[in-house]
N, C-alpha and C. Protein backbone atom coordinates (compact mmCIF):
# COMPACT_ATOMS: atom_id res chain seq x y z
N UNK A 1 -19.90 5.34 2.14
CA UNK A 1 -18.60 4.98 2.72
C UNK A 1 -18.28 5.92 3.87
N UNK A 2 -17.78 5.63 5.06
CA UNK A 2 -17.52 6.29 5.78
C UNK A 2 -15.67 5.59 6.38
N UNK A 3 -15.18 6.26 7.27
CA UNK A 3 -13.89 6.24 7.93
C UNK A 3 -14.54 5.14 9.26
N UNK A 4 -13.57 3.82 9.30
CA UNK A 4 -14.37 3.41 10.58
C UNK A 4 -13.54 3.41 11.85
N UNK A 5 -12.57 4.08 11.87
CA UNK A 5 -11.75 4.38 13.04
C UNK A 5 -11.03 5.13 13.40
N UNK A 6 -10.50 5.79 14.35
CA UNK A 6 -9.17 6.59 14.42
C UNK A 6 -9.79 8.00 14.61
N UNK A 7 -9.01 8.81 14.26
CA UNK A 7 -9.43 10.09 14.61
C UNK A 7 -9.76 11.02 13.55
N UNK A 8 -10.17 10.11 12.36
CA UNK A 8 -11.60 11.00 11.62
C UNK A 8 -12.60 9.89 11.56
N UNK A 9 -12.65 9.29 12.64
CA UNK A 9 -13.85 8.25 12.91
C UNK A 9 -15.07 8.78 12.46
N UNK A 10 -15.86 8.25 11.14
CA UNK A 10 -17.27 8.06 11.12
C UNK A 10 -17.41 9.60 10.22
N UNK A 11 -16.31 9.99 9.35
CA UNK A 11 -16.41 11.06 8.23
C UNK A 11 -16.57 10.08 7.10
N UNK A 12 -17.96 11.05 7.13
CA UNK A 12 -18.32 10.10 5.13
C UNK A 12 -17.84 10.92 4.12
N UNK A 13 -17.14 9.67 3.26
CA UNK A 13 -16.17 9.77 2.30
C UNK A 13 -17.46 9.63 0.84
N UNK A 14 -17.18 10.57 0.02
CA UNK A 14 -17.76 10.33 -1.69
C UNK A 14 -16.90 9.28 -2.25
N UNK A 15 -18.10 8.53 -3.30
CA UNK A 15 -17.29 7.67 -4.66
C UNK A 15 -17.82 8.19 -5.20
N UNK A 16 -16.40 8.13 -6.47
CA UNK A 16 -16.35 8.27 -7.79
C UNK A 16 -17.77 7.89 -8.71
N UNK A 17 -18.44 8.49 -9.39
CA UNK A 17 -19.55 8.11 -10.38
C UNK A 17 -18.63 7.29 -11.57
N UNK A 18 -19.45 6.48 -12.21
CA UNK A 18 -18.92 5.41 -12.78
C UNK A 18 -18.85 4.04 -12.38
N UNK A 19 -17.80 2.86 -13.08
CA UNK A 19 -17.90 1.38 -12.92
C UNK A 19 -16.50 0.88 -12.69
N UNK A 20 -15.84 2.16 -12.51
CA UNK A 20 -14.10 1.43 -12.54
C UNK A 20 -14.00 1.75 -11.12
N UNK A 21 -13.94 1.88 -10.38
CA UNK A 21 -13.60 1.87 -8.81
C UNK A 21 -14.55 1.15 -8.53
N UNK A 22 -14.17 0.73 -7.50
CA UNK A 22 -15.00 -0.96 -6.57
C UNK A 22 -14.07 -0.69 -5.51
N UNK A 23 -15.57 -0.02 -4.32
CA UNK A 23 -15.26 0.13 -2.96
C UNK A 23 -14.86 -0.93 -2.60
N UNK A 24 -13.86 -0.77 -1.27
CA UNK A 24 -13.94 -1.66 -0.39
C UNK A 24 -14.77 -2.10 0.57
N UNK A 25 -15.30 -3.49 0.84
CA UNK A 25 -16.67 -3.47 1.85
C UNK A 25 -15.84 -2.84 3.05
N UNK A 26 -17.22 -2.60 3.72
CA UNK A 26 -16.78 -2.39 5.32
C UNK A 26 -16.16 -3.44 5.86
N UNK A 27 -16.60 -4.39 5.49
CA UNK A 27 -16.18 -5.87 6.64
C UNK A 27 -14.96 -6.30 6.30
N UNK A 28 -14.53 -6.20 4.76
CA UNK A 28 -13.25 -6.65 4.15
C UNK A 28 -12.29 -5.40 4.91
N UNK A 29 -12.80 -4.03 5.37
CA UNK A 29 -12.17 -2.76 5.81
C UNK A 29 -11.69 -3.20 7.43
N UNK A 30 -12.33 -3.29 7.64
CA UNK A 30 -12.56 -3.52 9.40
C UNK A 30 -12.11 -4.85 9.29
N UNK A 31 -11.76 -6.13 8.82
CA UNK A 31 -11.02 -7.09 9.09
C UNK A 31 -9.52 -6.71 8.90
N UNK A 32 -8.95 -6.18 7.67
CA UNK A 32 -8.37 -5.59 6.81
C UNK A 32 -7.09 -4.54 8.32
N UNK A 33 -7.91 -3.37 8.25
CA UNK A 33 -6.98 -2.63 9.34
C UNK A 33 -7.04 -3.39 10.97
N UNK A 34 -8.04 -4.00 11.33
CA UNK A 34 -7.95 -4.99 12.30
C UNK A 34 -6.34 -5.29 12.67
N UNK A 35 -5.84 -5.83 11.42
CA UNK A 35 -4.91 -7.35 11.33
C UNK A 35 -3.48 -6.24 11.05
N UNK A 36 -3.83 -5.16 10.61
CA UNK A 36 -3.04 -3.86 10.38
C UNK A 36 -2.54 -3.15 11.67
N UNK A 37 -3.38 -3.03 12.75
CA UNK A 37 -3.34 -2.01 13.59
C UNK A 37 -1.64 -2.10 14.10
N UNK A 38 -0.99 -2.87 14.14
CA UNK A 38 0.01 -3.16 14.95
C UNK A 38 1.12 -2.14 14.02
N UNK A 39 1.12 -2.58 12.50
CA UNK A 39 1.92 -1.83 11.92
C UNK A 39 1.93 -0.34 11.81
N UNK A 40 0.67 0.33 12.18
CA UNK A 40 -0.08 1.46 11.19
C UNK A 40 0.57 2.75 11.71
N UNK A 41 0.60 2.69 13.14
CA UNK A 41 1.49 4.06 13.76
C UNK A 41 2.77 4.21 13.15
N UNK A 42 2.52 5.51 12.94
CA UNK A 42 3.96 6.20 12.54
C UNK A 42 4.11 5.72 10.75
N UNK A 43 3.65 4.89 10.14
CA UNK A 43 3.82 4.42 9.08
C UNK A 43 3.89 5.01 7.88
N UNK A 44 4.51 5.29 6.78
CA UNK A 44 4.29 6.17 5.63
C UNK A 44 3.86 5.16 4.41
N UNK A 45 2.69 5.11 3.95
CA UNK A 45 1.92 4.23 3.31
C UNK A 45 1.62 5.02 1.60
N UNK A 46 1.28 3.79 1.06
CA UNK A 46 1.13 3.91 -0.24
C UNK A 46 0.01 3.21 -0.84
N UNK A 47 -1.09 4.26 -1.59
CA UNK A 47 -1.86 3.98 -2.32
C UNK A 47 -2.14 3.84 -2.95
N UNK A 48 -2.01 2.31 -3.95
CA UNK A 48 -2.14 2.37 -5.09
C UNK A 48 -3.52 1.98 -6.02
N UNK A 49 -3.62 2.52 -7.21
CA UNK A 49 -5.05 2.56 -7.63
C UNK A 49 -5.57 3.30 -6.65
N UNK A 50 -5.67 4.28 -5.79
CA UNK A 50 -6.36 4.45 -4.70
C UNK A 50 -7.86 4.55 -5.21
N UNK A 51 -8.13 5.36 -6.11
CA UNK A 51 -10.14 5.68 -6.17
C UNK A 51 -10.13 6.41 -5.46
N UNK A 52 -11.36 6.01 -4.18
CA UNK A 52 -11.34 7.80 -3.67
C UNK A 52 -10.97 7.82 -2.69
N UNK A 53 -10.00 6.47 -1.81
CA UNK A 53 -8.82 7.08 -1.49
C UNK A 53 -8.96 6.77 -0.11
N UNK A 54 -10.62 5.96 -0.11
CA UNK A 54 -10.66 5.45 1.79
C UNK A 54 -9.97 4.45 1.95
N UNK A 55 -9.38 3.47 1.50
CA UNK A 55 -8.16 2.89 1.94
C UNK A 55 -7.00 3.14 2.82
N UNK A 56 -6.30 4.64 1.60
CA UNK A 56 -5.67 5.44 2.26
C UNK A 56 -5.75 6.44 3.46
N UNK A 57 -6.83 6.46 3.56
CA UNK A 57 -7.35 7.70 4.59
C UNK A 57 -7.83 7.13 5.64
N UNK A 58 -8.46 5.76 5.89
CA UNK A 58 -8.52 4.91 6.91
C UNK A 58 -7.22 4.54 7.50
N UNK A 59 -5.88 4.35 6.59
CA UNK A 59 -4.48 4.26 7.68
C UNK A 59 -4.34 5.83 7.99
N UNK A 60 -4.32 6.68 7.51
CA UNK A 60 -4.57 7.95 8.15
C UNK A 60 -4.84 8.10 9.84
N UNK A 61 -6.16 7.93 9.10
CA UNK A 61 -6.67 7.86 10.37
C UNK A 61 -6.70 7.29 11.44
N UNK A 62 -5.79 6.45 11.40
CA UNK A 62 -5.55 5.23 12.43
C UNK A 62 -4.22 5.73 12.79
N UNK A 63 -3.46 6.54 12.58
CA UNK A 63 -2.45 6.50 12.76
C UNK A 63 -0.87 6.95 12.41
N UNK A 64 -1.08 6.56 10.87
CA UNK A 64 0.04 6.01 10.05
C UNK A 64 0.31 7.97 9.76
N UNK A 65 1.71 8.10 9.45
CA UNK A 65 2.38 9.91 9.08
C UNK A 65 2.37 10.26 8.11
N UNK A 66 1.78 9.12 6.94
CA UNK A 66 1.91 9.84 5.78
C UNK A 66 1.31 8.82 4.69
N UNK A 67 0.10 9.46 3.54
CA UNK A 67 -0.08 8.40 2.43
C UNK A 67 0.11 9.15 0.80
N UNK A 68 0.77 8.13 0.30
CA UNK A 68 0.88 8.93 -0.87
C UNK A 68 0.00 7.94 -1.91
N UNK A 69 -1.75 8.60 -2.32
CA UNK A 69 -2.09 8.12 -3.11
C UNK A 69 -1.44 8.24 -4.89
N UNK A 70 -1.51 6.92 -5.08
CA UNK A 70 -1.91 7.23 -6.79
C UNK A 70 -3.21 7.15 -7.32
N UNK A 71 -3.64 7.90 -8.70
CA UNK A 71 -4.81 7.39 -9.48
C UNK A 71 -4.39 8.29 -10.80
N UNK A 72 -5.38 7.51 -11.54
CA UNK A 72 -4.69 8.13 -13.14
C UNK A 72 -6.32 8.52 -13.51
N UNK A 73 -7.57 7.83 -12.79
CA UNK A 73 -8.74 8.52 -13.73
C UNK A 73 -8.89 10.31 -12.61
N UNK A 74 -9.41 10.62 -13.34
CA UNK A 74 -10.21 12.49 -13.68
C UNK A 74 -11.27 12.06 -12.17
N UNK A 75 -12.46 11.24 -12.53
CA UNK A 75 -13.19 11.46 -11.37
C UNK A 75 -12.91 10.86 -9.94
N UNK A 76 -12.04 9.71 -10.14
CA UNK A 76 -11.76 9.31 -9.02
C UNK A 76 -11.11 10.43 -8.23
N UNK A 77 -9.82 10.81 -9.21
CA UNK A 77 -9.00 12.16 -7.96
C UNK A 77 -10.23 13.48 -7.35
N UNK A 78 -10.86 13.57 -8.57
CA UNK A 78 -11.82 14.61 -8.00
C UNK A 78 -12.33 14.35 -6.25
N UNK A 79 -13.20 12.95 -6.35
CA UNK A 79 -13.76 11.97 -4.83
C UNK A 79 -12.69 12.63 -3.89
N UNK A 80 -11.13 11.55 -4.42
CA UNK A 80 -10.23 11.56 -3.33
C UNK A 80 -10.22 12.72 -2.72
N UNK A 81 -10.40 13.92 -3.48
CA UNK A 81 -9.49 15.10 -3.39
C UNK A 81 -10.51 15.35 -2.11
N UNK A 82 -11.90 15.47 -2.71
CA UNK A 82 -12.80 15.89 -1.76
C UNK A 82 -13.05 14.99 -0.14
N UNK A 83 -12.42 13.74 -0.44
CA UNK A 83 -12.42 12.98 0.78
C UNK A 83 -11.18 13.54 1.71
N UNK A 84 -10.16 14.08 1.33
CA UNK A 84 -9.28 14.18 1.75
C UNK A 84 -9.53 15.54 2.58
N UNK A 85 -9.97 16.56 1.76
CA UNK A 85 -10.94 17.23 2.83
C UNK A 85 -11.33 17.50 3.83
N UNK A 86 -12.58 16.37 3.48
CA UNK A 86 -13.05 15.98 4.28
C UNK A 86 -12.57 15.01 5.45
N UNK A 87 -11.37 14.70 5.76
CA UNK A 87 -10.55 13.74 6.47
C UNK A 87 -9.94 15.31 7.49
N UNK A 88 -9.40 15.89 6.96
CA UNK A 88 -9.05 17.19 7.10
C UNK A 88 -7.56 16.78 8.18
N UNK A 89 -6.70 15.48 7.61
CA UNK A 89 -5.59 15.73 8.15
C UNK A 89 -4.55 15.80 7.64
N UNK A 90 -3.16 16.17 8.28
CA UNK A 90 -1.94 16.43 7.42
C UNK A 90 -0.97 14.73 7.00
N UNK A 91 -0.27 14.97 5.65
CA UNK A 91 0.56 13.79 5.16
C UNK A 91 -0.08 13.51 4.13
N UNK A 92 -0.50 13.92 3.45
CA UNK A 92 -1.30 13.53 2.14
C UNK A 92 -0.54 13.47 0.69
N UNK A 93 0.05 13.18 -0.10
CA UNK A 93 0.47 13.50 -1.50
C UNK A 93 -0.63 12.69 -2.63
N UNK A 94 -1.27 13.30 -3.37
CA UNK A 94 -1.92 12.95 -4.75
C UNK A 94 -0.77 12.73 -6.06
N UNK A 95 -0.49 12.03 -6.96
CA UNK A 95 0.27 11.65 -7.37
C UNK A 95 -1.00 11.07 -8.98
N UNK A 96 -0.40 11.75 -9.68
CA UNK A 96 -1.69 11.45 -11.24
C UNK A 96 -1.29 11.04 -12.08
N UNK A 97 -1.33 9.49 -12.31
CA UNK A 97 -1.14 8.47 -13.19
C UNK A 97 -1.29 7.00 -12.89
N UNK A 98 -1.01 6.54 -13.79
CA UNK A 98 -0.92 5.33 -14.09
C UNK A 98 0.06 4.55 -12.81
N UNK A 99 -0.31 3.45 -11.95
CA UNK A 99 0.53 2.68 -11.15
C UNK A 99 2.02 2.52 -11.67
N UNK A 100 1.67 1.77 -12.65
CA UNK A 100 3.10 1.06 -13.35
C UNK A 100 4.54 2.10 -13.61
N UNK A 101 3.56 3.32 -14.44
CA UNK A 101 4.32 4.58 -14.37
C UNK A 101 4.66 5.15 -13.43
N UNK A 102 4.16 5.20 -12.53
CA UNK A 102 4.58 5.79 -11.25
C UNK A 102 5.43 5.36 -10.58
N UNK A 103 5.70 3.90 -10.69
CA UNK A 103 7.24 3.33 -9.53
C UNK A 103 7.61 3.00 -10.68
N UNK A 104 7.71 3.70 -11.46
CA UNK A 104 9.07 4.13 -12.29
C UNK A 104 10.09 5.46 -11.87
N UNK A 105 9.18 6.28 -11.31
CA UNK A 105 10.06 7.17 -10.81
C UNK A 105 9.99 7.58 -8.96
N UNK A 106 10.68 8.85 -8.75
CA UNK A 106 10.38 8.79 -7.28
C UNK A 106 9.31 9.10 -7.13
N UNK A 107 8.13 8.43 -5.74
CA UNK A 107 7.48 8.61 -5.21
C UNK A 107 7.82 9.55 -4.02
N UNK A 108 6.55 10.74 -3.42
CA UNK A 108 7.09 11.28 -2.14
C UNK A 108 6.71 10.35 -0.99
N UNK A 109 6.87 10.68 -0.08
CA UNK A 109 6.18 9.79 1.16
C UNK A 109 7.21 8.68 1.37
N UNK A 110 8.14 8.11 0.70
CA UNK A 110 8.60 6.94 0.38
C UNK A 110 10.02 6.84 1.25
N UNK A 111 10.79 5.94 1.73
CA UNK A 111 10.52 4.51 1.02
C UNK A 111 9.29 4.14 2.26
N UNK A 112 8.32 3.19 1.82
CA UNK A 112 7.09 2.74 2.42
C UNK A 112 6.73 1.44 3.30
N UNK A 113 5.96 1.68 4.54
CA UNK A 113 6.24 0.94 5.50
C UNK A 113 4.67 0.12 4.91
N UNK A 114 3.95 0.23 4.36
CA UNK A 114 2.82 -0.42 4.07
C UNK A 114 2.36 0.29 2.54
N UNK A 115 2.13 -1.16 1.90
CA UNK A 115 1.27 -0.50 0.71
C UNK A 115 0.04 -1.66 0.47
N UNK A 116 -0.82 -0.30 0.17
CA UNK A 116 -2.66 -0.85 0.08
C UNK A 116 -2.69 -0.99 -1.59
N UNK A 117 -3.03 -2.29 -2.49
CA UNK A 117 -2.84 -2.31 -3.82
C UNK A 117 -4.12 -2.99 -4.38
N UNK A 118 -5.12 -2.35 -4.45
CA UNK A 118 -6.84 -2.17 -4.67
C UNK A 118 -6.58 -2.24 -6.69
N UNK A 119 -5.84 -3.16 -7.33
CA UNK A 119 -5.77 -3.09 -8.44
C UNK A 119 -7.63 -3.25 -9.21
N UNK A 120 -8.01 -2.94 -10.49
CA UNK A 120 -9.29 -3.93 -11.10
C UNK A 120 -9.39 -5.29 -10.86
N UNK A 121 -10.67 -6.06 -10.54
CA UNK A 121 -10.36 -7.44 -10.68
C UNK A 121 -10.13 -7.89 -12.32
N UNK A 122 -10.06 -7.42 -13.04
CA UNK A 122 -9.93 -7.83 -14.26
C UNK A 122 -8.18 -7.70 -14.88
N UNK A 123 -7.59 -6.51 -13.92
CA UNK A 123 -6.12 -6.67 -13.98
C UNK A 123 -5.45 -7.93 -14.53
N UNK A 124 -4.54 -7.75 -15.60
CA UNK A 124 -3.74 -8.69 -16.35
C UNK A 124 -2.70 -9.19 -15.25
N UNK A 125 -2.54 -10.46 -15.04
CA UNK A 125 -1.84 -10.79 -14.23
C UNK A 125 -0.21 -10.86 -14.37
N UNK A 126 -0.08 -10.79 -16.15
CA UNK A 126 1.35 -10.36 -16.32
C UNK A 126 1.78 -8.80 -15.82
N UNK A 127 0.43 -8.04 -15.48
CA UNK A 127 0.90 -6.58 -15.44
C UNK A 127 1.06 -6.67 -14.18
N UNK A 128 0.40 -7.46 -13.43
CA UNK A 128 0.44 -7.43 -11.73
C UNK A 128 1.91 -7.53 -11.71
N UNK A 129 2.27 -8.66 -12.25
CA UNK A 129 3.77 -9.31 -11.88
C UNK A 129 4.72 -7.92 -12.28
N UNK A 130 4.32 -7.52 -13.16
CA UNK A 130 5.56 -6.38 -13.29
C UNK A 130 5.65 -4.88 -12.54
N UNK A 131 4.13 -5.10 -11.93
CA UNK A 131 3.99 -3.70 -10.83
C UNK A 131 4.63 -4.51 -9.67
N UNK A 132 3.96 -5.33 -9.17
CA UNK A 132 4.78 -6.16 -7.52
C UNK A 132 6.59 -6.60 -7.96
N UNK A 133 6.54 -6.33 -8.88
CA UNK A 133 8.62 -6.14 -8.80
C UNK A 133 9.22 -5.04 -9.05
N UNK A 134 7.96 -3.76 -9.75
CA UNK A 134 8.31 -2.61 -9.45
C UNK A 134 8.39 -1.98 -8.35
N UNK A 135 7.89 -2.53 -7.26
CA UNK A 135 6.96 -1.69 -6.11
C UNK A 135 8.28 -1.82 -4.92
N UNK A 136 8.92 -3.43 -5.36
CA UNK A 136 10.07 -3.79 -4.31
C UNK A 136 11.08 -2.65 -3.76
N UNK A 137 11.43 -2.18 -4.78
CA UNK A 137 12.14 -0.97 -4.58
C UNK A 137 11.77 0.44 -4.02
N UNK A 138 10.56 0.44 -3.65
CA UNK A 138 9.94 1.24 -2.74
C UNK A 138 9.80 1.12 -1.54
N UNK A 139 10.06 -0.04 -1.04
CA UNK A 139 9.45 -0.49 0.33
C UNK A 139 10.99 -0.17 1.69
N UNK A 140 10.50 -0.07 2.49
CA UNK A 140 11.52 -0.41 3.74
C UNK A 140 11.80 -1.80 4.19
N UNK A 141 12.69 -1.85 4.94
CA UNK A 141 12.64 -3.11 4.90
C UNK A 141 11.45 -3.68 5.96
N UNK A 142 10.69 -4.74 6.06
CA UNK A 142 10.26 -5.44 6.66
C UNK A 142 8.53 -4.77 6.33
N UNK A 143 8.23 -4.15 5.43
CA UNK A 143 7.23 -3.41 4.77
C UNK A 143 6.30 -4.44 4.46
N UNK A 144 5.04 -4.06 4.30
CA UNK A 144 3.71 -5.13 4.50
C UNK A 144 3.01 -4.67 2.71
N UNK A 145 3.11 -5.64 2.25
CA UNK A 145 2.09 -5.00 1.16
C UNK A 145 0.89 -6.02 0.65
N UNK A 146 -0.20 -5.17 1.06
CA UNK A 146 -1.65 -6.00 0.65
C UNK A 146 -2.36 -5.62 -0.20
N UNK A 147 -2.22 -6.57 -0.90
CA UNK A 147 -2.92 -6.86 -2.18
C UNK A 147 -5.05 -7.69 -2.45
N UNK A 148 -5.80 -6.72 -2.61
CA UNK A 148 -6.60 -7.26 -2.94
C UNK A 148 -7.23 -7.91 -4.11
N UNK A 149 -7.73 -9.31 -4.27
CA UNK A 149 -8.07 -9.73 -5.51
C UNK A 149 -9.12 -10.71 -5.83
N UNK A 150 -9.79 -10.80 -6.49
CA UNK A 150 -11.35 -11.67 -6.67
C UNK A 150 -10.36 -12.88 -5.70
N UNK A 151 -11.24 -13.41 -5.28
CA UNK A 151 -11.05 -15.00 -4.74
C UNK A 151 -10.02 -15.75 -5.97
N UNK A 152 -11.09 -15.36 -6.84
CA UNK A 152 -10.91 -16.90 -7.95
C UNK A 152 -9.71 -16.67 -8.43
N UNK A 153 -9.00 -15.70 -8.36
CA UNK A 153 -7.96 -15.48 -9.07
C UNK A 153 -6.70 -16.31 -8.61
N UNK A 154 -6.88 -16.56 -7.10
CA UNK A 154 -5.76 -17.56 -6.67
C UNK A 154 -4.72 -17.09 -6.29
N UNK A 155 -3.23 -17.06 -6.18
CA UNK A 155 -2.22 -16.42 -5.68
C UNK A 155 -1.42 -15.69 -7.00
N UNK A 156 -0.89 -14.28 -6.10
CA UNK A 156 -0.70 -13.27 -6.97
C UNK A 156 0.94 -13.82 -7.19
N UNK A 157 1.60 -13.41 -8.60
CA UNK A 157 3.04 -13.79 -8.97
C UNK A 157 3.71 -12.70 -8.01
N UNK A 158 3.97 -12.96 -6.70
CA UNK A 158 4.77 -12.29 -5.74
C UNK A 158 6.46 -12.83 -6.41
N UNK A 159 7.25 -11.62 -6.27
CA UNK A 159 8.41 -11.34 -6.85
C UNK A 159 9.38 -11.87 -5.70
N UNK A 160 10.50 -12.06 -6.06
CA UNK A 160 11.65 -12.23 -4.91
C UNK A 160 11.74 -10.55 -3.88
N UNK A 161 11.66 -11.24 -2.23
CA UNK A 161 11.80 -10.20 -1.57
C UNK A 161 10.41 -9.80 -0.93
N UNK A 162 9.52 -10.60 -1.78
CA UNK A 162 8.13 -10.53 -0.87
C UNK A 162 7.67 -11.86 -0.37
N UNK A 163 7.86 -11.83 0.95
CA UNK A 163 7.82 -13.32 1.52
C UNK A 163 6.13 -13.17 1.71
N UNK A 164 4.95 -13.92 0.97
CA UNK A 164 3.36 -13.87 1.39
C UNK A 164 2.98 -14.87 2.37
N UNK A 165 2.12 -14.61 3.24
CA UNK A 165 0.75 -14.97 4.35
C UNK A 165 0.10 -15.72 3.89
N UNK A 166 -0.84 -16.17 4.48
CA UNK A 166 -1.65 -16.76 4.32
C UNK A 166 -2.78 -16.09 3.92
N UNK A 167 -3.61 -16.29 2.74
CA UNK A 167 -4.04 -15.39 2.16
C UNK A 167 -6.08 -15.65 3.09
N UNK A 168 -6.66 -14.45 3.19
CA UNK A 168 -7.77 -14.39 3.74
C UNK A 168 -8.94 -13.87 2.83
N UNK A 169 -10.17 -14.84 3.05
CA UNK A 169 -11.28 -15.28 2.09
C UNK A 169 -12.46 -14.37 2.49
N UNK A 170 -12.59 -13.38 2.23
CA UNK A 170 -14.20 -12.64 2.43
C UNK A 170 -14.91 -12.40 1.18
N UNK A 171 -16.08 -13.90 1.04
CA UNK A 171 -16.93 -13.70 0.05
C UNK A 171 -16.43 -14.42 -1.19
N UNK A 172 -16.33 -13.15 -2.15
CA UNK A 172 -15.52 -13.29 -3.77
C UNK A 172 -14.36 -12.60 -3.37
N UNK A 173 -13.60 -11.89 -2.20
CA UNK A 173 -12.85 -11.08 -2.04
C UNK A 173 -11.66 -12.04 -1.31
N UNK A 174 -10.27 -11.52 -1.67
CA UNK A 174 -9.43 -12.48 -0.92
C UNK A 174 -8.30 -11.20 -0.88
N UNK A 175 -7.68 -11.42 0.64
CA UNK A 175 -6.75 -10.46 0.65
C UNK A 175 -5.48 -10.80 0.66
N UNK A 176 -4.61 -10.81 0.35
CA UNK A 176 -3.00 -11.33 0.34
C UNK A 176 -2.13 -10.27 1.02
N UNK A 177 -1.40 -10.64 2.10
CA UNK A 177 -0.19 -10.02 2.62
C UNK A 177 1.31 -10.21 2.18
N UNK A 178 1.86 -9.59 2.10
CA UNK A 178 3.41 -10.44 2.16
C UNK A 178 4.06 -9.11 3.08
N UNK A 179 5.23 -9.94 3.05
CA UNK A 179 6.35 -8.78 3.89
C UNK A 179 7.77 -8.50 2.98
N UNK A 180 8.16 -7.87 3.15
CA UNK A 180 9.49 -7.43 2.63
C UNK A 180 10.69 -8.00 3.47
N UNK A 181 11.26 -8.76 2.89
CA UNK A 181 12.22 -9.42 3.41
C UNK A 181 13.64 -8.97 2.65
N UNK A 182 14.59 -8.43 3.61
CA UNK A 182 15.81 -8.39 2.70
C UNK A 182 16.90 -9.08 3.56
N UNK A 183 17.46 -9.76 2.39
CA UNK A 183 18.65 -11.09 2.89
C UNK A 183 19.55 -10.11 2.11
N UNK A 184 20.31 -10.31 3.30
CA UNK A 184 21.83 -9.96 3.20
C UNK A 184 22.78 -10.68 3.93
N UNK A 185 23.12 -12.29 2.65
CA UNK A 185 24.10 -12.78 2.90
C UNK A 185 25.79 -12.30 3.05
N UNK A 186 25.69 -11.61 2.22
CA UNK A 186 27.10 -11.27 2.80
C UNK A 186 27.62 -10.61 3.88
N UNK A 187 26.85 -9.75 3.80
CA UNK A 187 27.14 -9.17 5.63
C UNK A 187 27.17 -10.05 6.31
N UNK A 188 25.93 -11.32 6.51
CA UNK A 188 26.06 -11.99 7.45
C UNK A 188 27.91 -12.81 7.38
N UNK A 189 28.00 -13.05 6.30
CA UNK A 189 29.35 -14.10 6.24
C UNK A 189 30.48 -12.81 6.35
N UNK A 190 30.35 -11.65 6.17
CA UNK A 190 31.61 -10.61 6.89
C UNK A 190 31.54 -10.55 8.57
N UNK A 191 30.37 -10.79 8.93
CA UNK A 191 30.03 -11.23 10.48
C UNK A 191 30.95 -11.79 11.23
N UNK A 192 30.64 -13.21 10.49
CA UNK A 192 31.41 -14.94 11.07
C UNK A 192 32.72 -14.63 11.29
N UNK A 193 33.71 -13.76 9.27
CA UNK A 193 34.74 -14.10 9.19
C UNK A 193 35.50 -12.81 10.76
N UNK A 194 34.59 -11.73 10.78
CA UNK A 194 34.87 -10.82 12.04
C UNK A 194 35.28 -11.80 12.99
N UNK A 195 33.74 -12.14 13.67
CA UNK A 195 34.06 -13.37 14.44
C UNK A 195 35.58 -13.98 14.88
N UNK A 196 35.43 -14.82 13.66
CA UNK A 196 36.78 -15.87 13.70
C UNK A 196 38.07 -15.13 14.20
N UNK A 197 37.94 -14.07 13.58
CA UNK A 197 39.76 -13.23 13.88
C UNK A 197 39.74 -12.59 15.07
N UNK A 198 38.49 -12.46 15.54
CA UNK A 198 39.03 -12.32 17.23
C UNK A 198 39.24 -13.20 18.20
């Protein structure tokens, strides 16, 4: 694995030994921040499941001010730690646990202009649903969060407040976007009634 852009362009990153992390391809990477680049400057991003954390360290490197990975296994943080390193730039927070547990409480880095969500493909899809309505409350408004997931799995139970894209097919791999949308009807109708009385 290496970094494929930005300004730790072409630093090779370690994985984790073991069967529970599942890199991201290059091509799913490089389509992936491609379609990203617009958001990525200045951005304070969130990694969840990270592994060893090139997800996170590729918006790094592109740009973005700040990533706050999560991971709950022993060897993955070990990788990250050492990728991070090896990235050798500032904005980093490691954060050790469990996803679900974690936007339970405050995150640093936060509230988040992009989040990268590299769950297992074997992930329970009732648990998905209850992390993507945990996560809402993390985001800024108009915040991007992409979700990767086997193809076959089909569309993820996106919560109220995440308006999703059109979802994109590489292989067995499918990536899902949505955005953070916040409606605020009433302001708008304290607007009108402004309006009217002048």
């Amino acid at each position: 694995m290496r970094i494929v852009a930005g300004a730790a362009k072409g630093r090779r990153l370690v994985a984790p030994k073991g069967t529970d992390v599942r890199p991201t391809s290059d091509r799913v990477k490089e389509a992936l921040f491609s379609s990203l680049q617009p958001v990525l400057p200045a951005a304070r991003v969130l990694d969840l499941f990270a592994g060893s954390g090139a997800l996170g360290l590729e918006a790094l490197s592109r740009g973005a001010t700040s990533v706050t990975f999560v991971e709950r296994s022993r060897p993955a943080r070990d990788a990250l730690r050492r990728n991070i390193e090896v990235v050798a730039l500032p904005g980093t927070h490691v954060v050790v646990g469990e996803a679900a547990t974690a936007l339970r409480g405050e995150l640093p880095g936060g509230p988040f202009d992009l989040v990268l969500l590299d769950p297992p493909y074997h992930h329970p899809k009732a648990a998905l649903a209850g992390l993507l309505e945990a996560l809402v409350a993390h985001l800024a408004p108009g915040a991007r969060v992409v979700l990767e997931r086997a193809a076959r799995d089909g569309t993820p139970p996106w919560p109220a407040g995440l308006l999703p894209g059109t979802p994109r097919r590489y292989g067995d791999t499918a990536l899902h976007v949505a955005e953070h949308v916040v409606r605020d009807g009433l302001d708008d109708e304290d607007d009108e009634d402004d309006e009217e009385s002048r």
